[in-house]
Protein backbone atom coordinates (compact mmCIF):
# COMPACT_ATOMS: atom_id res chain seq x y z
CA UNK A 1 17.87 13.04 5.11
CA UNK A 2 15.03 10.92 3.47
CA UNK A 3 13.22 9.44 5.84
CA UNK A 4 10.40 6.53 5.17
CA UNK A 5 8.49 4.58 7.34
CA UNK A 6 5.49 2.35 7.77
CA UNK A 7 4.16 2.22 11.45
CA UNK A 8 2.54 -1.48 11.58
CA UNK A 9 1.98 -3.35 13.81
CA UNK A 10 4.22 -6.28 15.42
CA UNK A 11 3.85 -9.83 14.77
CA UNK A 12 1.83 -10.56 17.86
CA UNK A 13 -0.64 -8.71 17.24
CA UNK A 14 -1.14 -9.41 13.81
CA UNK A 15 -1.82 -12.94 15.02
CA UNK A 16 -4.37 -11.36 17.37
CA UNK A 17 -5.99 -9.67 14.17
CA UNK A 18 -5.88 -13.21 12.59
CA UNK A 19 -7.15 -15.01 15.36
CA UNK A 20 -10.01 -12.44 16.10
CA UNK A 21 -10.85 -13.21 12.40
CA UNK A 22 -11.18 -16.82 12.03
CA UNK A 23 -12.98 -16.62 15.42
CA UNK A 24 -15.81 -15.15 13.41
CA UNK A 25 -15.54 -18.35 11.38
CA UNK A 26 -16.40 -20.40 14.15
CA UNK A 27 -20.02 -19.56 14.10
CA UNK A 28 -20.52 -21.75 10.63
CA UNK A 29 -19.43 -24.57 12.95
CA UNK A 30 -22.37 -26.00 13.10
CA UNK A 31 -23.71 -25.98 9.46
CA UNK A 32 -20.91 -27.51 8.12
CA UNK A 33 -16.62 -27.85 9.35
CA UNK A 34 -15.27 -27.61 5.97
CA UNK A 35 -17.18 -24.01 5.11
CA UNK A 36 -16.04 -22.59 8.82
CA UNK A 37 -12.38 -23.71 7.72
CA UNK A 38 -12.85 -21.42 4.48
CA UNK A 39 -14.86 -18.97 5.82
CA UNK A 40 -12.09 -18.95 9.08
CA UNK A 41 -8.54 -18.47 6.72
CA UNK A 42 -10.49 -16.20 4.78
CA UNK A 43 -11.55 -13.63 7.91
CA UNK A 44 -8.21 -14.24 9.21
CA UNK A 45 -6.10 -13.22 6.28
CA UNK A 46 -8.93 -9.93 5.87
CA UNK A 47 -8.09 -8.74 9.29
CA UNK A 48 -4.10 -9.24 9.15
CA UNK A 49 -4.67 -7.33 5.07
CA UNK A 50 -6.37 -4.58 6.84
CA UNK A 51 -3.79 -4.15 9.57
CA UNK A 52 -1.29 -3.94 7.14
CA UNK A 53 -3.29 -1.45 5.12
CA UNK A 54 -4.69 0.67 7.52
CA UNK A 55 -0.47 1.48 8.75
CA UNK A 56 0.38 5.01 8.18
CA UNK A 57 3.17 5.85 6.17
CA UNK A 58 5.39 8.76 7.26
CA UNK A 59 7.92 10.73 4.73
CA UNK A 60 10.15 13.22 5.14
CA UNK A 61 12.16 13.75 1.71
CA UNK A 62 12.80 17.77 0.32
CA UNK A 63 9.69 18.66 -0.33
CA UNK A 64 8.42 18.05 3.26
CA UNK A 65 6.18 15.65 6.13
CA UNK A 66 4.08 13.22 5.09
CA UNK A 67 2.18 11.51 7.79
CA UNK A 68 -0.41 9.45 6.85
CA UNK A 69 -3.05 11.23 4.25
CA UNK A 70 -1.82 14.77 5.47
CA UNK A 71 1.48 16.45 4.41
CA UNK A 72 2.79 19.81 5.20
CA UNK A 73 5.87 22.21 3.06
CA UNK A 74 9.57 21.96 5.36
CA UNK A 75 9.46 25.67 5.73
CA UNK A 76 6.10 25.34 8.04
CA UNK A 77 7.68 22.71 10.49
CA UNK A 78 8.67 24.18 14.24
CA UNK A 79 10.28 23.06 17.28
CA UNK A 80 10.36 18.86 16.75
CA UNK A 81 9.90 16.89 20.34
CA UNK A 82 10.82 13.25 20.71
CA UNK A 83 7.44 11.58 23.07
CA UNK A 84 7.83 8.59 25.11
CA UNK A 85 4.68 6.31 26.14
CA UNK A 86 4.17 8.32 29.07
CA UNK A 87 4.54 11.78 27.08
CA UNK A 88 2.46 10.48 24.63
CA UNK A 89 -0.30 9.64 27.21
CA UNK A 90 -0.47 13.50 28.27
CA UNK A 91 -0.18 14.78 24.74
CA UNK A 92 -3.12 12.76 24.04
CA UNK A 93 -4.66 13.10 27.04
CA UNK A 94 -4.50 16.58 29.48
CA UNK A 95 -2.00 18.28 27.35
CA UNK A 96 -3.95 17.90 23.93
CA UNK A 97 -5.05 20.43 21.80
CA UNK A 98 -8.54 19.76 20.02
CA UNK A 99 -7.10 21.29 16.98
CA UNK A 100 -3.88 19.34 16.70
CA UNK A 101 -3.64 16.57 13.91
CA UNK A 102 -3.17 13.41 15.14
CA UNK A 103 -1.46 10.45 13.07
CA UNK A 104 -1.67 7.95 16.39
CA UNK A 105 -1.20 4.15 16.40
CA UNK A 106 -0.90 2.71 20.33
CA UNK A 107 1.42 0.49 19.24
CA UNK A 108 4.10 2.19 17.91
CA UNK A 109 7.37 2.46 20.64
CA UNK A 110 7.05 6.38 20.30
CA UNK A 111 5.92 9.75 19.04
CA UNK A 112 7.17 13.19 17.74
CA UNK A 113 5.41 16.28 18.53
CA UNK A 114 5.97 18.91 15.71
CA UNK A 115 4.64 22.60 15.87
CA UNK A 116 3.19 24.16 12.87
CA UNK A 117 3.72 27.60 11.61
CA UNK A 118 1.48 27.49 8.79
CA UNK A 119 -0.15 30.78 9.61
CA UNK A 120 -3.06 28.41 7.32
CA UNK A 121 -3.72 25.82 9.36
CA UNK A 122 -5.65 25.59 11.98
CA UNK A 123 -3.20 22.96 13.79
CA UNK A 124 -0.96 24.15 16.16
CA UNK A 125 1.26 20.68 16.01
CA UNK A 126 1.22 17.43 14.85
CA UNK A 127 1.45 14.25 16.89
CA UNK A 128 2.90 11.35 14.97
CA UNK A 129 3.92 7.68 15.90
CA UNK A 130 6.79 6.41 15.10
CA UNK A 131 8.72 3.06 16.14
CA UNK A 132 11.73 4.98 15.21
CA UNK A 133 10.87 8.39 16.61
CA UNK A 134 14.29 9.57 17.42
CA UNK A 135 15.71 8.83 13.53
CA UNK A 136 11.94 10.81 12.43
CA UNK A 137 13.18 13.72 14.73
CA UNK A 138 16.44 13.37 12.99
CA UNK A 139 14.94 13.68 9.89
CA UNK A 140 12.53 16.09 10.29
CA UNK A 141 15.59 18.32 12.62
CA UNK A 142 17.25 18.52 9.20
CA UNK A 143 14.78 18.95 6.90
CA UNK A 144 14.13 22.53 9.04
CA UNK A 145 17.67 23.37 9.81
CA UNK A 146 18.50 26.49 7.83
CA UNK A 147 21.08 25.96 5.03
């Protein structure tokens, strides 16, 4: 039932992040090539870094959800819904709720909706991406089932 996973981005577009980098880099052009080389890498490997960093990681073990900084007890977790792209869109978009929390990366292949029960807090459901939303589901399916 342990479930782990870090939702980063793909290879492309951590070449994008590197390549919007050591664009920046360009601008030292014309004081001198060998500092816009330097200064290039270095903005390039800071923006691929941060890409990597800024990647959610989502949990599910005994003790509950983790999905990004936020985690929540088993025993709160509802009804679990497996989004694709274009459920996604209308969660996010004319089906949200202002209240719901939101652990979102466009990039990710998926999403799982999850109500809330926490009588608590103030979120009705969470939205989480996933590139693996059907094994979260999984996860998170057992993790509520009753023993």
């Amino acid at each position: 039932m342990p479930y782990r996973e870090r939702v980063q981005p793909s290879a492309p577009l951590l070449a994008l992040a590197a390549l919007a980098g050591a664009s920046f880099g360009l601008i030292l052009v014309p004081l001198s090539v060998p500092v816009a080389a330097v200064v290039s890498t270095l903005l390039a490997l800071a923006c691929v870094a941060f890409a990597l960093v800024a990647s959610p990681l989502i949990e599910v073990d005994v003790a509950g959800f983790r999905a990004g900084p936020a985690r929540i007890e088993g025993e709160f977790l509802g009804a679990v819904e497996t989004l694709d792209k274009e459920a996604i869109r209308r969660a996010m978009g004319v089906d949200a709720d202002a209240r719901a929390y939101l652990c979102h990366r466009g990039y990710a292949g998926g999403a799982v909706k999850v109500t809330n029960d926490d009588p608590r807090d103030p979120a009705p459901y969470w939205l989480v991406s996933s590139n693996r939303p059907d094994s979260l589901a999984q996860a998170l399916r057992t993790l509520t089932a009753p023993v």
